[in-house]
C-alpha atoms as a PDB file:
ATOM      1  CA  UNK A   1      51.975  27.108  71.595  1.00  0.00           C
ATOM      2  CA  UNK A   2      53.565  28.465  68.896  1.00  0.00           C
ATOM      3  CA  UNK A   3      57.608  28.237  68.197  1.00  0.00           C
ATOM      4  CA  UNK A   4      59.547  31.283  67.234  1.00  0.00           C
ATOM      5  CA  UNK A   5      59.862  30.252  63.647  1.00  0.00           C
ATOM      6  CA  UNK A   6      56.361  29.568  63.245  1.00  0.00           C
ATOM      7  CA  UNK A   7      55.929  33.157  64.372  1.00  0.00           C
ATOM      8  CA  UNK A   8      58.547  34.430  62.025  1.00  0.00           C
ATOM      9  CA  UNK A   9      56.810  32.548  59.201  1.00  0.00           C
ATOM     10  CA  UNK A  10      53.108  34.178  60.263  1.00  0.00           C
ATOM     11  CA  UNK A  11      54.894  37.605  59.969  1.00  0.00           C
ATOM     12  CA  UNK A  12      56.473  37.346  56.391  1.00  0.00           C
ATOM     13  CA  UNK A  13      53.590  35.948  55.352  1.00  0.00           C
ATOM     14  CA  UNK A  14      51.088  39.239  56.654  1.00  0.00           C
ATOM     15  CA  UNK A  15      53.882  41.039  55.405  1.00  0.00           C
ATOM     16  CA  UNK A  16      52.429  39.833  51.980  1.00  0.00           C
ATOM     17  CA  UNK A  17      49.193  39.990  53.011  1.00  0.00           C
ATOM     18  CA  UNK A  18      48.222  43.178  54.960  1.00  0.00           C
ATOM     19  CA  UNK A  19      49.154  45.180  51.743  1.00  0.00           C
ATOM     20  CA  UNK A  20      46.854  43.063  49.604  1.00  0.00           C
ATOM     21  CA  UNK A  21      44.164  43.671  52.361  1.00  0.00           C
ATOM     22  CA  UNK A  22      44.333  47.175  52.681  1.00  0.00           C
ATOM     23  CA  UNK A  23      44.601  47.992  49.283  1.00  0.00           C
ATOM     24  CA  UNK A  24      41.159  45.391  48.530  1.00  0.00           C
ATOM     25  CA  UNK A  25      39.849  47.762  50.867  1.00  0.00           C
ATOM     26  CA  UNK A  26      40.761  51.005  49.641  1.00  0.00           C
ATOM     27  CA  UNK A  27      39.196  49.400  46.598  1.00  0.00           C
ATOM     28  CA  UNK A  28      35.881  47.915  48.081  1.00  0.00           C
ATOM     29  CA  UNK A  29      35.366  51.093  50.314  1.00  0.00           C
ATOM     30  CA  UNK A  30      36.587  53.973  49.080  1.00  0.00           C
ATOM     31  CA  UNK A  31      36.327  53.327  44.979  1.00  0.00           C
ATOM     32  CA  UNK A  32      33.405  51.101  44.749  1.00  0.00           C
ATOM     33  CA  UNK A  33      34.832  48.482  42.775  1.00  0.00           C
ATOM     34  CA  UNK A  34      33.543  45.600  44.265  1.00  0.00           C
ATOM     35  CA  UNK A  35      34.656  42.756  42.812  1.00  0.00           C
ATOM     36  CA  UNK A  36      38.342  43.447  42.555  1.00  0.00           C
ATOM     37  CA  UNK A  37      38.274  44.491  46.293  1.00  0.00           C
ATOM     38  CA  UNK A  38      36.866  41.556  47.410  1.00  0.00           C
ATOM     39  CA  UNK A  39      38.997  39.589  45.458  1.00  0.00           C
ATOM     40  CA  UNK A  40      41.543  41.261  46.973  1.00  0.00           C
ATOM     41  CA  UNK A  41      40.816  40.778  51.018  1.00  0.00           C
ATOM     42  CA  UNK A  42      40.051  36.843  49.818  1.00  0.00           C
ATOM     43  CA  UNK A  43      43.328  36.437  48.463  1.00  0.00           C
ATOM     44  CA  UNK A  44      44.920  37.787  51.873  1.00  0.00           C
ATOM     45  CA  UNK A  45      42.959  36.192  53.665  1.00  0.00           C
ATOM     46  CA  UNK A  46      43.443  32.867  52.143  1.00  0.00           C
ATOM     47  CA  UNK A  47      47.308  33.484  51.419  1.00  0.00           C
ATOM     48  CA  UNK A  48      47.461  33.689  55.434  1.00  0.00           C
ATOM     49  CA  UNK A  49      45.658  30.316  55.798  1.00  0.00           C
ATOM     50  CA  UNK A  50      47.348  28.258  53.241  1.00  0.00           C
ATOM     51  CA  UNK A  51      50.461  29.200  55.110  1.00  0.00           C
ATOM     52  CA  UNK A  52      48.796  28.344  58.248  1.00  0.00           C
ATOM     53  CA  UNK A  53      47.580  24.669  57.364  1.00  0.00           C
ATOM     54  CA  UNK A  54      49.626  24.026  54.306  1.00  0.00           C
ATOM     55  CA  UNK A  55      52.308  21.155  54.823  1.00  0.00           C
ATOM     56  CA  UNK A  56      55.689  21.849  52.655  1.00  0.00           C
ATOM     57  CA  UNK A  57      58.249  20.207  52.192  1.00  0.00           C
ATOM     58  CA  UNK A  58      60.511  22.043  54.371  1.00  0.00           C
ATOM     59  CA  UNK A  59      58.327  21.482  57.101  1.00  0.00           C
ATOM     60  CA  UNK A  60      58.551  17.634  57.004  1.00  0.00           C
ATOM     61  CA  UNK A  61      61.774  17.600  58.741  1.00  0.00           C
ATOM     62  CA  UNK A  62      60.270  18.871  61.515  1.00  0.00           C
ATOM     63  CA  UNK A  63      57.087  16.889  61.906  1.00  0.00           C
ATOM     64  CA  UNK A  64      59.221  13.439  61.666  1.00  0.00           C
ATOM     65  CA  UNK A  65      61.242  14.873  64.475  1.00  0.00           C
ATOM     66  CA  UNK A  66      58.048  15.834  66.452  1.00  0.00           C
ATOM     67  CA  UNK A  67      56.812  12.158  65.647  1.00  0.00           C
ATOM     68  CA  UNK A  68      59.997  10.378  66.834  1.00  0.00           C
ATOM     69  CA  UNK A  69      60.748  12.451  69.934  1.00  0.00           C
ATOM     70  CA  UNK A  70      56.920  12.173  70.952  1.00  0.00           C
ATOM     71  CA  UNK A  71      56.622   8.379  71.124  1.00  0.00           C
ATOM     72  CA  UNK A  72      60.184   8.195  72.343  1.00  0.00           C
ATOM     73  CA  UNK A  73      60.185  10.443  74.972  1.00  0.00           C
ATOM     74  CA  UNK A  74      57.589  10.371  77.097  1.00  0.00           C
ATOM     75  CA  UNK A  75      56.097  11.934  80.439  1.00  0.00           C
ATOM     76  CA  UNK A  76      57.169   9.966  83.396  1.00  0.00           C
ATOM     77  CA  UNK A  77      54.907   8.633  86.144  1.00  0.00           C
ATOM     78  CA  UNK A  78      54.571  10.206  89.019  1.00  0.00           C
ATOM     79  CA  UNK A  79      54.923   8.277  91.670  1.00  0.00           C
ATOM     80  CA  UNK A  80      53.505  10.451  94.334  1.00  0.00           C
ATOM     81  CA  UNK A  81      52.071   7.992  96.675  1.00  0.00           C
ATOM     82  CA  UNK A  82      53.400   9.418 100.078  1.00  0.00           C
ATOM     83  CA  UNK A  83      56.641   7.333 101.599  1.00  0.00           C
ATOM     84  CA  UNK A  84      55.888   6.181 105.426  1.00  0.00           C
END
């Protein structure tokens, strides 16, 4: 599941993108210039997954916390076995 900043970060980033895209399509559609169209929607689309997988370096603060906390806190048993 997705955090609220990760959400805020997908929507500046398609902020960027979703203007690229349309006008690559304006371009591929509507002009008929192929190759600048195209290389338009590929930029947006890629722009939108660099952001997704890329690792920067403000984003390392977070996955050392997500490291520590996970092996440090953990689930507890259940003990569900029924008292008689």
């Amino acid at each position: 599941m997705a955090g609220i900043i990760d959400t805020v970060k997908l929507a500046g980033t398609l902020v960027l993108a979703l203007p690229a895209a349309l006008a690559g399509l304006d371009l591929l559609l509507v002009r008929g210039e192929t190759f600048t169209g195209g290389a338009l929607i590929v930029l947006a689309v890629l722009l939108v997954v660099v952001q997704q997988r890329l690792t920067t370096p403000g984003d390392v603060p977070e996955l050392v916390a997500k490291r520590l906390f996970g092996s440090v806190v953990k689930e507890p048993e259940s003990d569900t076995e029924p008292d008689e």
